[in-house]
C-alpha atoms as a PDB file:
ATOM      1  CA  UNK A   1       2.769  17.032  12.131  1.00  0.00           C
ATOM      2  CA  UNK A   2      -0.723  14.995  12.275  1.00  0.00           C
ATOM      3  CA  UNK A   3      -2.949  16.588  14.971  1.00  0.00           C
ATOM      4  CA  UNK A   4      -5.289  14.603  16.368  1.00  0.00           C
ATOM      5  CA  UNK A   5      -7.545  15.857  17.955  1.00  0.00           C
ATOM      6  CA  UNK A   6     -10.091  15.563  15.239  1.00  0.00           C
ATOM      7  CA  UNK A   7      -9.911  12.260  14.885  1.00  0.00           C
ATOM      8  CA  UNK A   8     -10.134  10.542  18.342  1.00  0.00           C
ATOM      9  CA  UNK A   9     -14.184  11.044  18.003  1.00  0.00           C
ATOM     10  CA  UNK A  10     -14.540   9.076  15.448  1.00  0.00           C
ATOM     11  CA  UNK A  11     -14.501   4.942  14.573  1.00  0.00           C
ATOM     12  CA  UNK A  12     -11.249   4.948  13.649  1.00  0.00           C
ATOM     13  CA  UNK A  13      -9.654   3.532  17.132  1.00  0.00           C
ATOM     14  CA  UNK A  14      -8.894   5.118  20.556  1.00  0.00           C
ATOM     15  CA  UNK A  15      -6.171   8.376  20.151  1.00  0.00           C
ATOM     16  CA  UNK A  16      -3.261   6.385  21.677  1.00  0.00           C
ATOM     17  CA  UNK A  17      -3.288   4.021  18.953  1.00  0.00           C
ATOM     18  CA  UNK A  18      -3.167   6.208  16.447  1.00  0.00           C
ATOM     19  CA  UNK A  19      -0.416   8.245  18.004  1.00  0.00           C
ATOM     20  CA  UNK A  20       1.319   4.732  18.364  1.00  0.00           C
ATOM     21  CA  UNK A  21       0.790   4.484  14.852  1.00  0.00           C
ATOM     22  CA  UNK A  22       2.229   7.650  14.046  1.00  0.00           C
ATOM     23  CA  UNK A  23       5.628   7.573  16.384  1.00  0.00           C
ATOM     24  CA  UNK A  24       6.061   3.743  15.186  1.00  0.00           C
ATOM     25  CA  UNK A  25       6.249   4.971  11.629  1.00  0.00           C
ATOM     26  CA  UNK A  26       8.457   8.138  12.207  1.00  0.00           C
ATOM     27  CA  UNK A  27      10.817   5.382  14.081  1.00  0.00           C
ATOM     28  CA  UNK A  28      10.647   2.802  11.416  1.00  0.00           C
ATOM     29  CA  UNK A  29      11.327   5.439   8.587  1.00  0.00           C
ATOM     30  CA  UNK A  30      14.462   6.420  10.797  1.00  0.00           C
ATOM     31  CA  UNK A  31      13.055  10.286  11.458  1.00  0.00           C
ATOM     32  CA  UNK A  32      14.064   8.819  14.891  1.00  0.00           C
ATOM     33  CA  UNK A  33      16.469   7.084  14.408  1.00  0.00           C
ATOM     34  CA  UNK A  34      18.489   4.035  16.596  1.00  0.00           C
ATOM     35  CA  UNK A  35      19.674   5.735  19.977  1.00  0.00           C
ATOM     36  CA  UNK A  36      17.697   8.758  19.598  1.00  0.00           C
ATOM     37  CA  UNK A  37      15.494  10.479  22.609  1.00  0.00           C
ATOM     38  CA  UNK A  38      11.804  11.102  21.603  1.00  0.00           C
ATOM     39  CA  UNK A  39      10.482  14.563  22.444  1.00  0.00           C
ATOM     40  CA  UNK A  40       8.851  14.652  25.962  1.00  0.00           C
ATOM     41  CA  UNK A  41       5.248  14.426  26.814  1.00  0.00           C
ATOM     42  CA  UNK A  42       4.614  17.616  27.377  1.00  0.00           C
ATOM     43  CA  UNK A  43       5.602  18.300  23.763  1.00  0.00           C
ATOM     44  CA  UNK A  44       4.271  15.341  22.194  1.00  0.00           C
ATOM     45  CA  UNK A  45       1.233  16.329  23.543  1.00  0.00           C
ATOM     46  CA  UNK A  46       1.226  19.811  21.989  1.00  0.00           C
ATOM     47  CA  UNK A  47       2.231  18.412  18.415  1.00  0.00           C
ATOM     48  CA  UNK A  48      -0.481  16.089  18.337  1.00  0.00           C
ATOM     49  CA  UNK A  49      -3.065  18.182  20.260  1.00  0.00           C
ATOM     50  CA  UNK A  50      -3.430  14.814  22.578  1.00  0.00           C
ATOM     51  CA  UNK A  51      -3.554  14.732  26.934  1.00  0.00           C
ATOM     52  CA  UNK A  52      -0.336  13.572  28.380  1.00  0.00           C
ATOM     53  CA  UNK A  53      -2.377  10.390  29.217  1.00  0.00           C
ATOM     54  CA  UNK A  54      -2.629   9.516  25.649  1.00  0.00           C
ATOM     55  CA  UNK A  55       1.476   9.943  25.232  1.00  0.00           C
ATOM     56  CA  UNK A  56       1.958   7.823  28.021  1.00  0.00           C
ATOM     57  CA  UNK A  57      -0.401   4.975  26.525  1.00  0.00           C
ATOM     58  CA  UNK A  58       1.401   5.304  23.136  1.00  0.00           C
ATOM     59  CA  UNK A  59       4.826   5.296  24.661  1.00  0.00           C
ATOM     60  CA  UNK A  60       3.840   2.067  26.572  1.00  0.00           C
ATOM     61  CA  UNK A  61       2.873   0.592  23.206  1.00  0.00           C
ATOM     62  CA  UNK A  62       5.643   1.396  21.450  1.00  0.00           C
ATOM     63  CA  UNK A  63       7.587   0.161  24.379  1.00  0.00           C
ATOM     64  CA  UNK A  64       6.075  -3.390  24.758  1.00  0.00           C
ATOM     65  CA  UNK A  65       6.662  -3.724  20.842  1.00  0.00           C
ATOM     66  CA  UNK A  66      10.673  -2.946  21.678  1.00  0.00           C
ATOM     67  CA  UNK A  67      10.738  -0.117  19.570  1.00  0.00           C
ATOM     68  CA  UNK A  68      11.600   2.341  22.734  1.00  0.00           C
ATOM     69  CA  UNK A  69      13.194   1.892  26.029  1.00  0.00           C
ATOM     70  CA  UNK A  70      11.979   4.036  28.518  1.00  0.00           C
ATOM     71  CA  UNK A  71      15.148   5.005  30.686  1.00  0.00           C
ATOM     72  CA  UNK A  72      14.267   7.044  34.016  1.00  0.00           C
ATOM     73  CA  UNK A  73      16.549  10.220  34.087  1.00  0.00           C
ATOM     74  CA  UNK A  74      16.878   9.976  30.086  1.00  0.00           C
ATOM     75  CA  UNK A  75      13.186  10.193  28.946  1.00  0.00           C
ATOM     76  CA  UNK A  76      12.315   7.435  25.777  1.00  0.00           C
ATOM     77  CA  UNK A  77      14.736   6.285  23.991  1.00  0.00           C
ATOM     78  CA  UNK A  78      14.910   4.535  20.346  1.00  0.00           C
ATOM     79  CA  UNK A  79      15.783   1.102  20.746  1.00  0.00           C
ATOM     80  CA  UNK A  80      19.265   0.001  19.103  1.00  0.00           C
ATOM     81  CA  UNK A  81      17.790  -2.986  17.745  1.00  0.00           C
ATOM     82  CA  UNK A  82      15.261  -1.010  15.694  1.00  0.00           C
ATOM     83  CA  UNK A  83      15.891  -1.819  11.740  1.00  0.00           C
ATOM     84  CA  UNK A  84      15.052   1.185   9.126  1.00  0.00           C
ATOM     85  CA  UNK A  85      12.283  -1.041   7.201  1.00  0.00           C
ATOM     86  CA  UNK A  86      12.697  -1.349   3.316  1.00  0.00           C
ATOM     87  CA  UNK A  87      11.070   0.312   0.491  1.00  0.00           C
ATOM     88  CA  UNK A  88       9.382  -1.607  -2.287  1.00  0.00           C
ATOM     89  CA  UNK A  89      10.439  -0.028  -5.815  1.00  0.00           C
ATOM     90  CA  UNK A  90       8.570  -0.600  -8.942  1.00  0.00           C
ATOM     91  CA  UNK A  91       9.165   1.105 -12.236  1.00  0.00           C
ATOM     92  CA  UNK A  92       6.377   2.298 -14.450  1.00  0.00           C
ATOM     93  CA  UNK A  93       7.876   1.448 -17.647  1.00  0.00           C
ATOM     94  CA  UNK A  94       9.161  -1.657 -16.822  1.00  0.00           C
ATOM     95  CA  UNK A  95       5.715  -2.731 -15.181  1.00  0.00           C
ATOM     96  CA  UNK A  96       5.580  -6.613 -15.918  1.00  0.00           C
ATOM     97  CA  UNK A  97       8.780  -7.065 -14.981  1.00  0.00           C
ATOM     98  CA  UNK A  98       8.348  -4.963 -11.950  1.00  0.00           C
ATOM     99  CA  UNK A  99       5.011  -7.222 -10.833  1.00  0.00           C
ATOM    100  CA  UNK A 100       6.686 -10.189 -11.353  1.00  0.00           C
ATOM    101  CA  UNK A 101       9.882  -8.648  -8.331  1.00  0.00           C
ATOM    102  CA  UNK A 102       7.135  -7.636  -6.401  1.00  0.00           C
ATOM    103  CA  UNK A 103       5.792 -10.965  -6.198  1.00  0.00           C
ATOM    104  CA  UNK A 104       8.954 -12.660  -5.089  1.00  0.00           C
ATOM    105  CA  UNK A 105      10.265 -10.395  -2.327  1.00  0.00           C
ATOM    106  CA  UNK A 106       7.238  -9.305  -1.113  1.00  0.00           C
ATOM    107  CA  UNK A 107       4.496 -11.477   0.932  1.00  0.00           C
ATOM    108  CA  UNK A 108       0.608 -11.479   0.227  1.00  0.00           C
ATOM    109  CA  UNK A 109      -2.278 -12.058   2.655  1.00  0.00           C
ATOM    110  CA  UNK A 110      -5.917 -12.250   0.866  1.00  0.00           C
ATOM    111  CA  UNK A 111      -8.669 -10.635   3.038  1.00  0.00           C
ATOM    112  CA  UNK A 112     -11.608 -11.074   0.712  1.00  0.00           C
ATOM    113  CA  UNK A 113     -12.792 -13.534  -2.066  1.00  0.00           C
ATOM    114  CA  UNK A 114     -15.447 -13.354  -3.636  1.00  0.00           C
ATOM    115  CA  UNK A 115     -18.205 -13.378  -6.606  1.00  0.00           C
ATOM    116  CA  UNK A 116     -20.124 -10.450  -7.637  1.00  0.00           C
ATOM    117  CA  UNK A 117     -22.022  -7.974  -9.940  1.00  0.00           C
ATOM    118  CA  UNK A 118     -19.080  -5.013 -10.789  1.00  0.00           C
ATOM    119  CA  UNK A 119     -19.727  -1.634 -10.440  1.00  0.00           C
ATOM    120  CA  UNK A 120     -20.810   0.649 -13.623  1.00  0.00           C
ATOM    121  CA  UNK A 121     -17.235   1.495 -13.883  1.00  0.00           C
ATOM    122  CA  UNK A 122     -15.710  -1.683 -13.791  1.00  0.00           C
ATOM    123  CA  UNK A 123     -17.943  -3.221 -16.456  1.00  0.00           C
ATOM    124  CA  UNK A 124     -17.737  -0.619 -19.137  1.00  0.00           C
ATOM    125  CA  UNK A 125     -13.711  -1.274 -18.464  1.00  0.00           C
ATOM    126  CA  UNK A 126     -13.373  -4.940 -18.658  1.00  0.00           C
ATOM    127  CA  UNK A 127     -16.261  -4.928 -21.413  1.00  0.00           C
ATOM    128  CA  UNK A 128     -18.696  -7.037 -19.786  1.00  0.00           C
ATOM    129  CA  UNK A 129     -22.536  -7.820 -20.284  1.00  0.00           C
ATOM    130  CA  UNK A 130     -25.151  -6.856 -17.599  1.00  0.00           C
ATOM    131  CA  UNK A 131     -25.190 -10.352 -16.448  1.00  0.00           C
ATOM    132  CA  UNK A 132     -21.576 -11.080 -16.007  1.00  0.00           C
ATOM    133  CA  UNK A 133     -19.981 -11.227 -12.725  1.00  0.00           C
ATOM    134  CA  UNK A 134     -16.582 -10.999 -11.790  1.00  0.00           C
ATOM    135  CA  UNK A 135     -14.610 -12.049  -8.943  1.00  0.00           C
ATOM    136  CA  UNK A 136     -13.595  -8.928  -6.273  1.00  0.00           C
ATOM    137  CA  UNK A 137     -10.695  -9.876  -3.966  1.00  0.00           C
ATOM    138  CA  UNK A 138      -9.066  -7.637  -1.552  1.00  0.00           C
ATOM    139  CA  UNK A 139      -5.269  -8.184  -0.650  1.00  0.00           C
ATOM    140  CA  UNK A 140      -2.556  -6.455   1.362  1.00  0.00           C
ATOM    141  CA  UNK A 141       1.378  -7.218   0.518  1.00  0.00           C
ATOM    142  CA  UNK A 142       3.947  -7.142   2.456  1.00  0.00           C
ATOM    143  CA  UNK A 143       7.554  -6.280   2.902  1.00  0.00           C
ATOM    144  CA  UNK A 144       9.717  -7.381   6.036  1.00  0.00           C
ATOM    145  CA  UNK A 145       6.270  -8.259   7.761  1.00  0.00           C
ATOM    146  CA  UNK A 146       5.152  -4.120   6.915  1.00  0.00           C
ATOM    147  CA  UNK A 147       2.128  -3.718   4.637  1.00  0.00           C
ATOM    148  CA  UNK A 148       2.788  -1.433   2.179  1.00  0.00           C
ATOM    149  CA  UNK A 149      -0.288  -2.277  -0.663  1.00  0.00           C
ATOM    150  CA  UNK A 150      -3.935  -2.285  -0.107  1.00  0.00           C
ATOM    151  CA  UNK A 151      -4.479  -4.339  -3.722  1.00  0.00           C
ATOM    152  CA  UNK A 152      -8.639  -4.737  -4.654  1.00  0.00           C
ATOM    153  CA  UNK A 153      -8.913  -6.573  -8.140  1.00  0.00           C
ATOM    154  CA  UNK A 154     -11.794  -7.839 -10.584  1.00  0.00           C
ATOM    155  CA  UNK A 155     -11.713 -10.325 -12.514  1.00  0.00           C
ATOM    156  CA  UNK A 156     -14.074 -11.583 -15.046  1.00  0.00           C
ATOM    157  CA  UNK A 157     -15.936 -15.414 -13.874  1.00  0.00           C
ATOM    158  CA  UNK A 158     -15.180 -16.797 -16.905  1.00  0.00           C
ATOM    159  CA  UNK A 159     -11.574 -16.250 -16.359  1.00  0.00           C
ATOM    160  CA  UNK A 160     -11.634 -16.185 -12.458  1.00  0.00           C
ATOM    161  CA  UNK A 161     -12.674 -19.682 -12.703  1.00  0.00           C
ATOM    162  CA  UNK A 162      -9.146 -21.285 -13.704  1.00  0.00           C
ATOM    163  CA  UNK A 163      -7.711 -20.720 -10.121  1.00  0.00           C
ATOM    164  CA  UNK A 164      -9.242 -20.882  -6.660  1.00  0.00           C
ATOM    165  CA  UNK A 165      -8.923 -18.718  -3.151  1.00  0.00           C
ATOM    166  CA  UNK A 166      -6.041 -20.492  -1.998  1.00  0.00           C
ATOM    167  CA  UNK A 167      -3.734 -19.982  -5.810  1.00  0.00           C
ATOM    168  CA  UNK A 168      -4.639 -16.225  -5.025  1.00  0.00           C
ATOM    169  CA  UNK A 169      -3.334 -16.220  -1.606  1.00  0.00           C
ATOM    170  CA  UNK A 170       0.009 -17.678  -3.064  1.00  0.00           C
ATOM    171  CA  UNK A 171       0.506 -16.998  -6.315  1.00  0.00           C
ATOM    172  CA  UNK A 172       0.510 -13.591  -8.145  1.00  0.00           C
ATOM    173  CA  UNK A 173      -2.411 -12.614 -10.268  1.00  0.00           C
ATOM    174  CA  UNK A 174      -0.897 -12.098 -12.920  1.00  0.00           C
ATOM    175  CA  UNK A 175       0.814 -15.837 -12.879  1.00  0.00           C
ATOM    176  CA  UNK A 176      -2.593 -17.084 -12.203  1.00  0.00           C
ATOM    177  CA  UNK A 177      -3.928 -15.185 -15.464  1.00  0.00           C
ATOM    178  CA  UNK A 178      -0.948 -16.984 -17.377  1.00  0.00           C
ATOM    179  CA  UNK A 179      -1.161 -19.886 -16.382  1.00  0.00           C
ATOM    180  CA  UNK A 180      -5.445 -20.202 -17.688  1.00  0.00           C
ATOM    181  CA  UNK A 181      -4.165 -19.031 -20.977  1.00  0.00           C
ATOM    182  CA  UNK A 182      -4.387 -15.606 -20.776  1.00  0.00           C
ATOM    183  CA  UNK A 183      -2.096 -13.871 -23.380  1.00  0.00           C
ATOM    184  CA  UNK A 184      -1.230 -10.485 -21.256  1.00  0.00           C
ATOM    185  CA  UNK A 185      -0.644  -7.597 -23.825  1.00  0.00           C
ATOM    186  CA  UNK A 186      -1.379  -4.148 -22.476  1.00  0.00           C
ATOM    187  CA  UNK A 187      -2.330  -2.170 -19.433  1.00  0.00           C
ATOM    188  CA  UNK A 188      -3.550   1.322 -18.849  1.00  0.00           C
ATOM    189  CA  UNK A 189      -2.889   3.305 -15.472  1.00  0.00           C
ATOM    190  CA  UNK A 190      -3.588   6.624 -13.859  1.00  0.00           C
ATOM    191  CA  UNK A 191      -2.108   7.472 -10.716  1.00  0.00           C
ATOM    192  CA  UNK A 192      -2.808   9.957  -8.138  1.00  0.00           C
ATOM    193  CA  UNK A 193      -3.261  10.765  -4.475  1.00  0.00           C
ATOM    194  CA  UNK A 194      -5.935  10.173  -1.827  1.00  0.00           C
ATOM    195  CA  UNK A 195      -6.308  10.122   1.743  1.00  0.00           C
ATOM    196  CA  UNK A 196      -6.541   6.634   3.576  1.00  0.00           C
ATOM    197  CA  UNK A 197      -9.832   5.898   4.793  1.00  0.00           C
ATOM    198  CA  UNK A 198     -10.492   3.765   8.034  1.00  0.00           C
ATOM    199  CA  UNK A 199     -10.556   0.114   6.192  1.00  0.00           C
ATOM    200  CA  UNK A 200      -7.548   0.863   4.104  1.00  0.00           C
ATOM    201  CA  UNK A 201      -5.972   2.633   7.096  1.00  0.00           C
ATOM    202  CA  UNK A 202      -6.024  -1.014   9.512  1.00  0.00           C
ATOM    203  CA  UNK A 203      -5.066  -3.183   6.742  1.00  0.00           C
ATOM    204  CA  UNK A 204      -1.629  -0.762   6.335  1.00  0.00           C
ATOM    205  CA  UNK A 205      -1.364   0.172   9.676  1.00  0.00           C
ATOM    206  CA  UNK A 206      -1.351   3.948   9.230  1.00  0.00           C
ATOM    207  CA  UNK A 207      -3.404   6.421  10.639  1.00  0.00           C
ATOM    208  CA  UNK A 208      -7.078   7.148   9.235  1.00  0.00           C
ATOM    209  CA  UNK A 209      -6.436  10.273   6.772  1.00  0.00           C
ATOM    210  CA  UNK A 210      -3.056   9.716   5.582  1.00  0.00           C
ATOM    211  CA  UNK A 211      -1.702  10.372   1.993  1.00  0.00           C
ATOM    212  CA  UNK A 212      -1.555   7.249  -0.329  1.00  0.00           C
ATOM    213  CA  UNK A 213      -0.459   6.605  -3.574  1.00  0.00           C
ATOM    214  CA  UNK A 214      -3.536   5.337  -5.689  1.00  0.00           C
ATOM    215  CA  UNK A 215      -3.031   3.519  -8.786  1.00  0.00           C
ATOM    216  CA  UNK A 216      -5.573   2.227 -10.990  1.00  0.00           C
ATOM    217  CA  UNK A 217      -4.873  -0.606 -13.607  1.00  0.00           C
ATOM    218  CA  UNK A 218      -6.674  -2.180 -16.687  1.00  0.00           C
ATOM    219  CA  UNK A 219      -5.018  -4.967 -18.036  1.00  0.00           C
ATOM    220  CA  UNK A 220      -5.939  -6.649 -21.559  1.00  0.00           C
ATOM    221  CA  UNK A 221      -4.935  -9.736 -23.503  1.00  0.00           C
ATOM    222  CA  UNK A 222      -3.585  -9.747 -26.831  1.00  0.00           C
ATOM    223  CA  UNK A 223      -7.300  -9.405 -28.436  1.00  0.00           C
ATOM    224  CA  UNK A 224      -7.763  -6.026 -26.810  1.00  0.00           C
ATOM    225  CA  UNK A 225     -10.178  -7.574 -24.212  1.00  0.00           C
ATOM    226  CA  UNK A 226      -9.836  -6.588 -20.525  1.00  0.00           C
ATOM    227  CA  UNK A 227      -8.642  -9.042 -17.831  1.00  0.00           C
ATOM    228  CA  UNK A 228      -8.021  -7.614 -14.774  1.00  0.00           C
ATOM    229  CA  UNK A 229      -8.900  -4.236 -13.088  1.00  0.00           C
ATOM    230  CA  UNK A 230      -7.360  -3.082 -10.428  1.00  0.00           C
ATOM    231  CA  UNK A 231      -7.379  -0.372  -7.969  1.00  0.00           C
ATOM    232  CA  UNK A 232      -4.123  -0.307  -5.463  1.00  0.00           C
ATOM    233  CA  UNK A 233      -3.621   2.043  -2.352  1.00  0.00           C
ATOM    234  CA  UNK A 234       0.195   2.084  -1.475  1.00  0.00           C
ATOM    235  CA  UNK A 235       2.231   3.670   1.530  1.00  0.00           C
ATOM    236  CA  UNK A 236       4.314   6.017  -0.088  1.00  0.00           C
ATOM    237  CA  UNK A 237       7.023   5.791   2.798  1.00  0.00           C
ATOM    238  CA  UNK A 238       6.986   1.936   1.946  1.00  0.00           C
ATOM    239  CA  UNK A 239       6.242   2.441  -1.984  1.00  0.00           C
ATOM    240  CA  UNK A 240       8.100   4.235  -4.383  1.00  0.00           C
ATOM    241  CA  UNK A 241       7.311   4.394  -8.403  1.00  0.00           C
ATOM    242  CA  UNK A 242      10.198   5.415 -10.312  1.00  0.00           C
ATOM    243  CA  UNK A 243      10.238   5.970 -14.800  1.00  0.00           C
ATOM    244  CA  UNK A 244      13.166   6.707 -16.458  1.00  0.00           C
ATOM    245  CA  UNK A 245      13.546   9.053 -19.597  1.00  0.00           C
ATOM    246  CA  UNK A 246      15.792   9.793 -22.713  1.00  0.00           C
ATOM    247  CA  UNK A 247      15.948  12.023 -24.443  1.00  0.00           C
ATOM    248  CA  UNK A 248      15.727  10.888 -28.495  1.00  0.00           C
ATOM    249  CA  UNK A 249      15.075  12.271 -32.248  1.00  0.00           C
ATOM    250  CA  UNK A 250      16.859  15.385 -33.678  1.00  0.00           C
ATOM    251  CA  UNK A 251      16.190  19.217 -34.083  1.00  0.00           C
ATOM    252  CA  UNK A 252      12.629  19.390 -32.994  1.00  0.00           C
ATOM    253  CA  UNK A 253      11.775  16.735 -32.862  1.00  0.00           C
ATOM    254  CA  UNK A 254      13.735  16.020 -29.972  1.00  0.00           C
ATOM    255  CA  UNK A 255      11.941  14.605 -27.132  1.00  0.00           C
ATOM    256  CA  UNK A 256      11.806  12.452 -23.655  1.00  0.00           C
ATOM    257  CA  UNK A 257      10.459   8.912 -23.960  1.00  0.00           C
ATOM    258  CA  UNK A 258      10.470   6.311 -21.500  1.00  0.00           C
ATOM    259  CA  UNK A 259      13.105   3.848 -21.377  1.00  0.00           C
ATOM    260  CA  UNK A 260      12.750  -0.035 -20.321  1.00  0.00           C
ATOM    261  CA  UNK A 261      15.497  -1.372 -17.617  1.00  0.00           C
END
């Protein structure tokens, strides 16, 4: 269990919120499921190391959101009406594909757009001169009204500048990229784990130190030229990347590759 004691000093939000934040997700993800009693304040306090004030300002919460139902002689109660939430699934070998299901059951909101220098890191990737900008947006997608990807691309200007703020808000990038000629062709990835830091932690509605996938993406055209980098923070209770493998060859030279679905 998250204690949290450590973290209601910091400026990451008052304690009860992140408790709230904590007991809305074990409800959502069904740990508590529809009809079940919550564990009392007194031991909800203990677990998270909070004052039973701080329970009873996180029960309220999740109370006026109709996740509970606080019944007197019963304690807190799920609420029936509480849905399990769904899970987005995406396949590594099958990414394209996979990008392209993302963007039609899933809903974007764009928090930032705009031009800029790039980082070292980002310019030796995408190839670019000293000079060249690129443009840095910042978006968080959505499934059943849950975020469940904190997205932060670059783009290079020259390419950037065949769609505007509002195609990005709508449209997926990698449409967008098609659509001004870009021949997609490759993409590189690495993917690993890190903790959620306060920014990233509001935008997916988690609490400030929780484990998130992190994914980071090159893309390139046909001409070996980068397009698109990427760098993607997803909930992995909301989030799940899946490959699947076959075996092939003969003898020894038997092996597991990937297989496209």
């Amino acid at each position: 269990m998250a204690h949290l004691k450590a973290l209601g000093d910091s400026k990451t939000g008052t304690k009860h919120h992140q408790l709230y934040l904590l007991l809305k997700d074990e409800i959502v993800s069904s740990r508590y499921r529809a009809g079940c009693k919550l564990p009392g304040e007194l031991k909800l306090a203990e677990t998270y190391g909070v004052s039973r004030v701080t329970v009873r300002a996180a029960i309220k919460a999740l109370a006026d959101d109709g996740l509970v139902d606080r019944k007197p002689g019963l304690g807190t109660v799920v609420n029936d009406s509480v849905v399990k939430s769904s899970v987005m699934h995406a396949s590594i070998a099958d990414l394209f594909p996979s990008l392209e299901r993302m963007g039609r059951d899933s809903q974007v909101r764009l928090l930032e757009f705009a031009y800029q220098m790039p980082s070292r890191a980002v310019r030796e990737e995408l190839k670019l001169g000293e000079d060249q900008r690129v443009q840095r947006s910042v978006r968080i997608r959505l499934l059943d009204g849950i975020p469940f990807s904190y997205l932060i691309t670059h783009v290079p200007e020259s390419i950037a500048d065949n769609y505007n703020e509002a195609d990005l808000a709508t449209t997926p990038l990698f449409r967008l990229l098609e659509k001004g000629g870009i021949k997609i062709d490759s993409a590189k990835q690495h993917i690993s784990a890190v903790l959620a830091t306060q920014e990233i932690a509001e935008s997916l509605e988690v609490p400030v130190g929780s484990p998130l996938i992190y994914l980071n993406r090159v893309v390139y055209d046909v001409n070996g030229v980068g397009v698109e980098y990427l760098d993607a923070y997803y909930r992995p209770d909301k989030y799940q990347l899946r490959i699947d493998l076959n075996r092939t060859g003969d003898g020894d030279s038997r092996r597991w590759t990937t297989e496209i679905i």
